[in-house]
Protein backbone atom coordinates (compact mmCIF):
# COMPACT_ATOMS: atom_id res chain seq x y z
CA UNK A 1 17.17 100.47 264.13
CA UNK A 2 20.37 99.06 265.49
CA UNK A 3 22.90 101.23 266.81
CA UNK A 4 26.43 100.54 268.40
CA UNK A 5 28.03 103.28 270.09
CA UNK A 6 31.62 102.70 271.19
CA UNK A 7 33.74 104.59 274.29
CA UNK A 8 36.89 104.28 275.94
CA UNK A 9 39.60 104.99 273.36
CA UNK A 10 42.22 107.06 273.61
CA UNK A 11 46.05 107.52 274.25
CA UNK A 12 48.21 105.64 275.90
CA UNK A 13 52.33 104.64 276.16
CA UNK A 14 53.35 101.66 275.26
CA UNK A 15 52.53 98.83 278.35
CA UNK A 16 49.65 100.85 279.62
CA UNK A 17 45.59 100.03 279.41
CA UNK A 18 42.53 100.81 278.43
CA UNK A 19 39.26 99.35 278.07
CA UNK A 20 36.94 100.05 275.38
CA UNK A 21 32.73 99.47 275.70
CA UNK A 22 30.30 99.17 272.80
CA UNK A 23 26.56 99.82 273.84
CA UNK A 24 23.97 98.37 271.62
CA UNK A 25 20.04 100.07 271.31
CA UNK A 26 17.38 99.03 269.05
CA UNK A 27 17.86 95.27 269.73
CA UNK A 28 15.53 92.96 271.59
CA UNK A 29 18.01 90.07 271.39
CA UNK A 30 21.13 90.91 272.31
CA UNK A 31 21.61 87.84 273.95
CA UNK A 32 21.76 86.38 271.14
CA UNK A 33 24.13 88.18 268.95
CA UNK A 34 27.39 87.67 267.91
CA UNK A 35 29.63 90.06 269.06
CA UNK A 36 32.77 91.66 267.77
CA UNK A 37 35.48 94.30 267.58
CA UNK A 38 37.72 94.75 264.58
CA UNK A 39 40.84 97.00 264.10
CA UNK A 40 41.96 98.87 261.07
CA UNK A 41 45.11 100.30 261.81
CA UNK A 42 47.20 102.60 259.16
CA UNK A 43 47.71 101.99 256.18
CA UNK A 44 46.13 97.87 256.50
CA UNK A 45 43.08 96.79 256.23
CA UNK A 46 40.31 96.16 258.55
CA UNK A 47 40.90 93.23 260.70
CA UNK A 48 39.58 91.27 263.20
CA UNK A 49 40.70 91.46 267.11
CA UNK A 50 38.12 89.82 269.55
CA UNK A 51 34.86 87.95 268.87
CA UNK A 52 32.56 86.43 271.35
CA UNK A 53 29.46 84.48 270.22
CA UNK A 54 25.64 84.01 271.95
CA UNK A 55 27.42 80.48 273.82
CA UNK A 56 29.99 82.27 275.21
CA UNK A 57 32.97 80.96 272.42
CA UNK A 58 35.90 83.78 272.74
CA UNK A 59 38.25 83.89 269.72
CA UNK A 60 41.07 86.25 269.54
CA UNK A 61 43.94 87.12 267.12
CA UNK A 62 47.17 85.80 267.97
CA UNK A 63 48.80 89.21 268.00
CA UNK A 64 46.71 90.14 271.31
CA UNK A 65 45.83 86.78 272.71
CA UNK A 66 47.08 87.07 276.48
CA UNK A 67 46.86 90.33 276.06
CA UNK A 68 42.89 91.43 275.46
CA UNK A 69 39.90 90.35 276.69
CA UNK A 70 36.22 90.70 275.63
CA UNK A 71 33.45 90.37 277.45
CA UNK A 72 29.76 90.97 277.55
CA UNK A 73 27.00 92.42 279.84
CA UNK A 74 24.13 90.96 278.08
CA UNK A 75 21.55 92.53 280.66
CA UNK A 76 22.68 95.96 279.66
CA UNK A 77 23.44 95.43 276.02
CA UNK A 78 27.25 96.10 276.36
CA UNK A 79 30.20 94.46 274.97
CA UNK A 80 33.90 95.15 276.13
CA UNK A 81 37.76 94.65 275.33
CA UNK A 82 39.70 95.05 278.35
CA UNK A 83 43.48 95.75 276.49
CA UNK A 84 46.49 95.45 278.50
CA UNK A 85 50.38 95.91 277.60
CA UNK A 86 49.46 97.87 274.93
CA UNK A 87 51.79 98.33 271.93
CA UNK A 88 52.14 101.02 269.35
CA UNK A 89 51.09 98.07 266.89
CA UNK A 90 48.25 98.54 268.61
CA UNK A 91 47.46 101.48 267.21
CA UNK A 92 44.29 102.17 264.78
CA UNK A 93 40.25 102.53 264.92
CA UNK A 94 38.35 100.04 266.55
CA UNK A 95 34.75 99.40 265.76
CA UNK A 96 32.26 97.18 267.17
CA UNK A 97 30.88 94.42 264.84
CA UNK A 98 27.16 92.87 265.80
CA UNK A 99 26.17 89.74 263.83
CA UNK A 100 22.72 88.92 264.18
CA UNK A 101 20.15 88.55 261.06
CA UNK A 102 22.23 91.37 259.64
CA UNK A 103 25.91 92.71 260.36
CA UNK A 104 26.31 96.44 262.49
CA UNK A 105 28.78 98.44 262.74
CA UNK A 106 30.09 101.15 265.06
CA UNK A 107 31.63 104.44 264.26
CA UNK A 108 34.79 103.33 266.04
CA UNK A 109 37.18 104.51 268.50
CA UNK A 110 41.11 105.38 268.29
CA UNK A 111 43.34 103.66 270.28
CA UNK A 112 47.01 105.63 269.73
CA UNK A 113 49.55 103.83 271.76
CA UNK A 114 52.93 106.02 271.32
CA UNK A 115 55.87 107.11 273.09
């Protein structure tokens, strides 16, 4: 059974960092996964932030593009999002998205970014 567990979130002021990490179990083939994280922030619906695919293709949303970065550790079944100069648009619960033969989700992790 696939699992994604994500870590990292948190609170932060506006400008400030954090990275979160999404662990995958119960997956031979990580490799060869699409990976994701997604955003649903108050009040909007669930939207997508970062994806990375099996060949490496990175696509982000323009609202953090030069800002985030995802990444994966496909020895260790780990996908991140590095987030810099945060903003309180920021803000909301971001899950971890695994596209494979079937979709996964994560619980998800708050980001807050407030004054």
């Amino acid at each position: 059974q696939v699992q994604l567990v994500e870590t990292g979130g948190g609170e932060v002021r506006p400008g400030g960092s954090l990275r979160l990490s999404c662990e995958a179990s119960g997956i031979s083939d990580f490799n060869r996964c699409t990976m994701a994280w997604y955003r649903r922030a108050p009040g909007r619906q669930r939207e997508l932030v970062a994806r990375i695919t099996l060949e490496g293709y990175l696509d982000y949303d323009d609202n953090v593009r030069g800002r985030f970065t995802i990444a994966r550790d496909n020895p260790n079944k780990i996908v991140y999002l590095e987030m810099n100069d945060l903003k309180p648009e920021d803000t909301g619960m971001y899950s971890c998205y695994l596209q494979r033969v079937a979709d996964y989700w994560g619980q998800g992790a708050q980001v807050t970014v407030s004054s």
